[in-house]
Protein backbone atom coordinates (compact mmCIF):
# COMPACT_ATOMS: atom_id res chain seq x y z
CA UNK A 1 9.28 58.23 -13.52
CA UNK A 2 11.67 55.83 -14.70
CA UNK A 3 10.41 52.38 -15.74
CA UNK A 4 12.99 49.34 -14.37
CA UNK A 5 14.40 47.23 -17.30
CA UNK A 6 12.91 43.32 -18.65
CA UNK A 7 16.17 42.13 -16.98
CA UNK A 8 15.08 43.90 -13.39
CA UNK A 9 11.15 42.68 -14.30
CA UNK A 10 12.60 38.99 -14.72
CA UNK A 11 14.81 38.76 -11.95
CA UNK A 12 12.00 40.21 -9.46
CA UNK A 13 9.63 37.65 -10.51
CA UNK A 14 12.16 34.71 -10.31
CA UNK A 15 13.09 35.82 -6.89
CA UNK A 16 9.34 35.97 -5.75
CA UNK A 17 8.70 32.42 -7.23
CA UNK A 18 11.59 31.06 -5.48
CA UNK A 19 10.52 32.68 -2.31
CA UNK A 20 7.53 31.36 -2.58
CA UNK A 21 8.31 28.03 -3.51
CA UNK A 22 10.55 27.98 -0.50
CA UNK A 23 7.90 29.37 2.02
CA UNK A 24 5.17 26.49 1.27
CA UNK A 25 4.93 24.37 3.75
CA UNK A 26 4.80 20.48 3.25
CA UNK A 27 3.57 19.59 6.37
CA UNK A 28 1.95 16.63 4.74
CA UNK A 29 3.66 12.67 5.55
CA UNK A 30 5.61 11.03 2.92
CA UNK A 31 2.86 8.72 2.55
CA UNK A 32 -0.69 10.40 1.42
CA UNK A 33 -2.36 7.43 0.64
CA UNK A 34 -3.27 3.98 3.14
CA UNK A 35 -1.27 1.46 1.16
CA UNK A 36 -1.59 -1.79 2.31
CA UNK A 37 1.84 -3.62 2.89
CA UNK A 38 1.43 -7.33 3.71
CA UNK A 39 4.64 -9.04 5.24
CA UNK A 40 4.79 -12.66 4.84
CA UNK A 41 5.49 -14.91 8.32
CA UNK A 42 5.87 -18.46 9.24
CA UNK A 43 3.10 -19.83 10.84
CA UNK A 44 4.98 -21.83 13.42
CA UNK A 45 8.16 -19.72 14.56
CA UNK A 46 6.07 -16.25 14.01
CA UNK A 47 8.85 -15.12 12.05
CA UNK A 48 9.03 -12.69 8.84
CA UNK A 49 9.95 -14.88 6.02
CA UNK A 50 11.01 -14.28 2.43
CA UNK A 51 9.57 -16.56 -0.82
CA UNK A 52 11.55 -17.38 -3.45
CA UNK A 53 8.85 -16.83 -6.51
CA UNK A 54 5.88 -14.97 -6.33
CA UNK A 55 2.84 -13.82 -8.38
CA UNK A 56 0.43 -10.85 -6.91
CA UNK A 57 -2.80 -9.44 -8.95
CA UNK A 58 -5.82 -8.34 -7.98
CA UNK A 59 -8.72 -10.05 -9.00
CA UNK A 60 -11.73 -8.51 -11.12
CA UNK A 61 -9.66 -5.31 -10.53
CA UNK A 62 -9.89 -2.69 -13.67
CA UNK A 63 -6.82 -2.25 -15.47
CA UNK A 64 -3.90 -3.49 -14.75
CA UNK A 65 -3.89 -5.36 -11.49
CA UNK A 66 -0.83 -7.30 -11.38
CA UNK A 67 1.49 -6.01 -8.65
CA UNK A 68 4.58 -8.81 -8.54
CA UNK A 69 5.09 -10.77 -11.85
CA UNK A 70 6.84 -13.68 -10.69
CA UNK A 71 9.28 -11.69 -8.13
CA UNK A 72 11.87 -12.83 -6.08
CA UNK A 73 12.73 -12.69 -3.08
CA UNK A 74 9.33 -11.11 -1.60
CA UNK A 75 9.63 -10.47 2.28
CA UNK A 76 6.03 -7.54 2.00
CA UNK A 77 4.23 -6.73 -0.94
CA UNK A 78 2.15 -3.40 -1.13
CA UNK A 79 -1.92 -4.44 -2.06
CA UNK A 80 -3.97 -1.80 -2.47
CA UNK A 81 -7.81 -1.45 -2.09
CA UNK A 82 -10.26 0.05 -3.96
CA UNK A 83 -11.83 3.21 -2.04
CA UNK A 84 -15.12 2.55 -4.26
CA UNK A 85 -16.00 -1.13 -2.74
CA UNK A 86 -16.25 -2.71 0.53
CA UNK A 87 -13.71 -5.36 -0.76
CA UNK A 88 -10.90 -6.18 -2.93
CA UNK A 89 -9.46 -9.62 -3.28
CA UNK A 90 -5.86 -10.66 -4.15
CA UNK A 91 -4.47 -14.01 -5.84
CA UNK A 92 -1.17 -15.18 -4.48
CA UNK A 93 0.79 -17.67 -7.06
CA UNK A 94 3.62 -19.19 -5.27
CA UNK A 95 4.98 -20.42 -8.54
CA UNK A 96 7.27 -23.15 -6.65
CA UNK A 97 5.02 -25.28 -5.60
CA UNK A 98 2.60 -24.51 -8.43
CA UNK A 99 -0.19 -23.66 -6.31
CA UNK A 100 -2.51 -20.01 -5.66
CA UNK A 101 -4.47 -19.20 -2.56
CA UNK A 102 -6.59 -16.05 -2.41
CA UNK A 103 -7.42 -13.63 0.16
CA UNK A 104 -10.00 -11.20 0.25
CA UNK A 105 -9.92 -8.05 2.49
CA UNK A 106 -13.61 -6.64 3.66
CA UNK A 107 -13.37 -3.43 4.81
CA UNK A 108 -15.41 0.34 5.10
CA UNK A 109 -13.60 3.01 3.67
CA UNK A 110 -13.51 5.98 5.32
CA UNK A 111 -12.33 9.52 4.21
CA UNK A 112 -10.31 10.88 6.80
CA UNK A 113 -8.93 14.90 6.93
CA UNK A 114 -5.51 14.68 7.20
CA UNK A 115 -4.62 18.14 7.33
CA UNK A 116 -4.59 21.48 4.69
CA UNK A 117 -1.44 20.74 2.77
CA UNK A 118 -2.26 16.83 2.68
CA UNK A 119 -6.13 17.26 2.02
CA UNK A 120 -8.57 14.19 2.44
CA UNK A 121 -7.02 10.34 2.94
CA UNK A 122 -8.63 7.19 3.33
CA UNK A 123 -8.31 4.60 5.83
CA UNK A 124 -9.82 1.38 5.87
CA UNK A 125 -11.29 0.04 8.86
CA UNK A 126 -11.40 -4.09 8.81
CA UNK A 127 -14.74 -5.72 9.32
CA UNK A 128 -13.51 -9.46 7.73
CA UNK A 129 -10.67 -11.02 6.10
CA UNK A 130 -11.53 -14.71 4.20
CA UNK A 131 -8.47 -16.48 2.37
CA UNK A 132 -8.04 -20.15 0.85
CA UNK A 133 -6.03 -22.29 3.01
CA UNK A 134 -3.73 -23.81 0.32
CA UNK A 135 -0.65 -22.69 1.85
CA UNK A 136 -2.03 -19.82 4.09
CA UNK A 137 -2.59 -20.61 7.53
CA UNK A 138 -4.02 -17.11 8.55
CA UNK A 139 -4.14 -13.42 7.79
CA UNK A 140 -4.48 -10.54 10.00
CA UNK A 141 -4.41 -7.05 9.78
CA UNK A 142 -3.02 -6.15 13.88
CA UNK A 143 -4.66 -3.02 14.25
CA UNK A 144 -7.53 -3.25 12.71
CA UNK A 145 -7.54 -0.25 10.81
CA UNK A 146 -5.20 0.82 7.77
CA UNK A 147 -4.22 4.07 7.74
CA UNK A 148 -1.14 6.11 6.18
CA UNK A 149 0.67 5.73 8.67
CA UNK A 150 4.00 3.80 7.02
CA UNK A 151 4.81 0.00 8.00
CA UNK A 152 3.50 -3.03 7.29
CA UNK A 153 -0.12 -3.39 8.50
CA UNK A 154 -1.51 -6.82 7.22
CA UNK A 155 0.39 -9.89 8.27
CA UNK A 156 0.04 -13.20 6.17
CA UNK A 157 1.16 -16.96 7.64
CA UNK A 158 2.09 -19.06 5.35
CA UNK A 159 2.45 -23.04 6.35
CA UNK A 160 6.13 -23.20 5.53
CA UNK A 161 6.32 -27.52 6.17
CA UNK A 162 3.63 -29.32 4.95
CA UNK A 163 1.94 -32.34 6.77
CA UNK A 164 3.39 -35.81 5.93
């Protein structure tokens, strides 16, 4: 019996990896997490706006929390949640006029199976949302649930004139 060469051995096995790399199914979304993404709206006309300078952090979140450091041109901002709490709360620094509102998101997590390839997500299904009224009029999340499904899914009005 003739044994097949280290050349033969190597190009078998590179051909079965690549097969088998190329027969796995990614059924899974592009998105595997529920990711918040707040869009930012005039209060008045109901339309999507876009602020000129903008701060976002989490507050009392571990690590680093700051998700826009002074940022342009902001039309929707991603804000996470933490999957170990019931809430997470966000500052908002408008830089220009120097002024911060917060907004804090109550919420149950809930593990959700997505499916084999994509394994377990969470979505987060809104019980209360409380914010300072600085420059926010009102926040909403539409639907009432965030899940990872992609779009924007919490909607913030801002007061865009200020009373005389």
């Amino acid at each position: 019996m003739t044994l097949p060469s280290v050349k033969t051995l190597a190009a078998a096995c590179l051909t079965a990896i690549f097969l088998l790399g190329s027969c796995a199914a990614d059924d899974c979304t592009d998105n595997r997490n529920s990711l918040p993404l707040a869009a930012f709206f005039d209060s008045s006309s109901g339309e999507q706006i876009t602020l000129g300078r903008l701060t976002l952090y989490g507050l009392h979140a571990p690590g680093d929390s700051m998700l826009l450091d002074n940022a342009s041109g902001v039309e929707e901002a991603y804000m996470p949640f933490r999957i170990t709490q019931h809430s997470t709360t966000f500052v908002i620094d408008y830089i220009e006029p120097d002024v911060q509102d917060t907004v804090t998101f109550h919420y149950d997590p809930v593990p959700r199976f997505a499916s084999s390839e994509c394994g377990a997500v969470y979505d987060y299904r809104m019980e209360n949302i409380s914010h300072t009224c600085h420059i926010i009029d009102s926040v909403t999340c539409p639907g009432g649930i965030i899940t990872n499904t992609p779009g924007q899914n919490i909607r913030i009005y801002l007061r865009t004139s200020l009373p005389q």
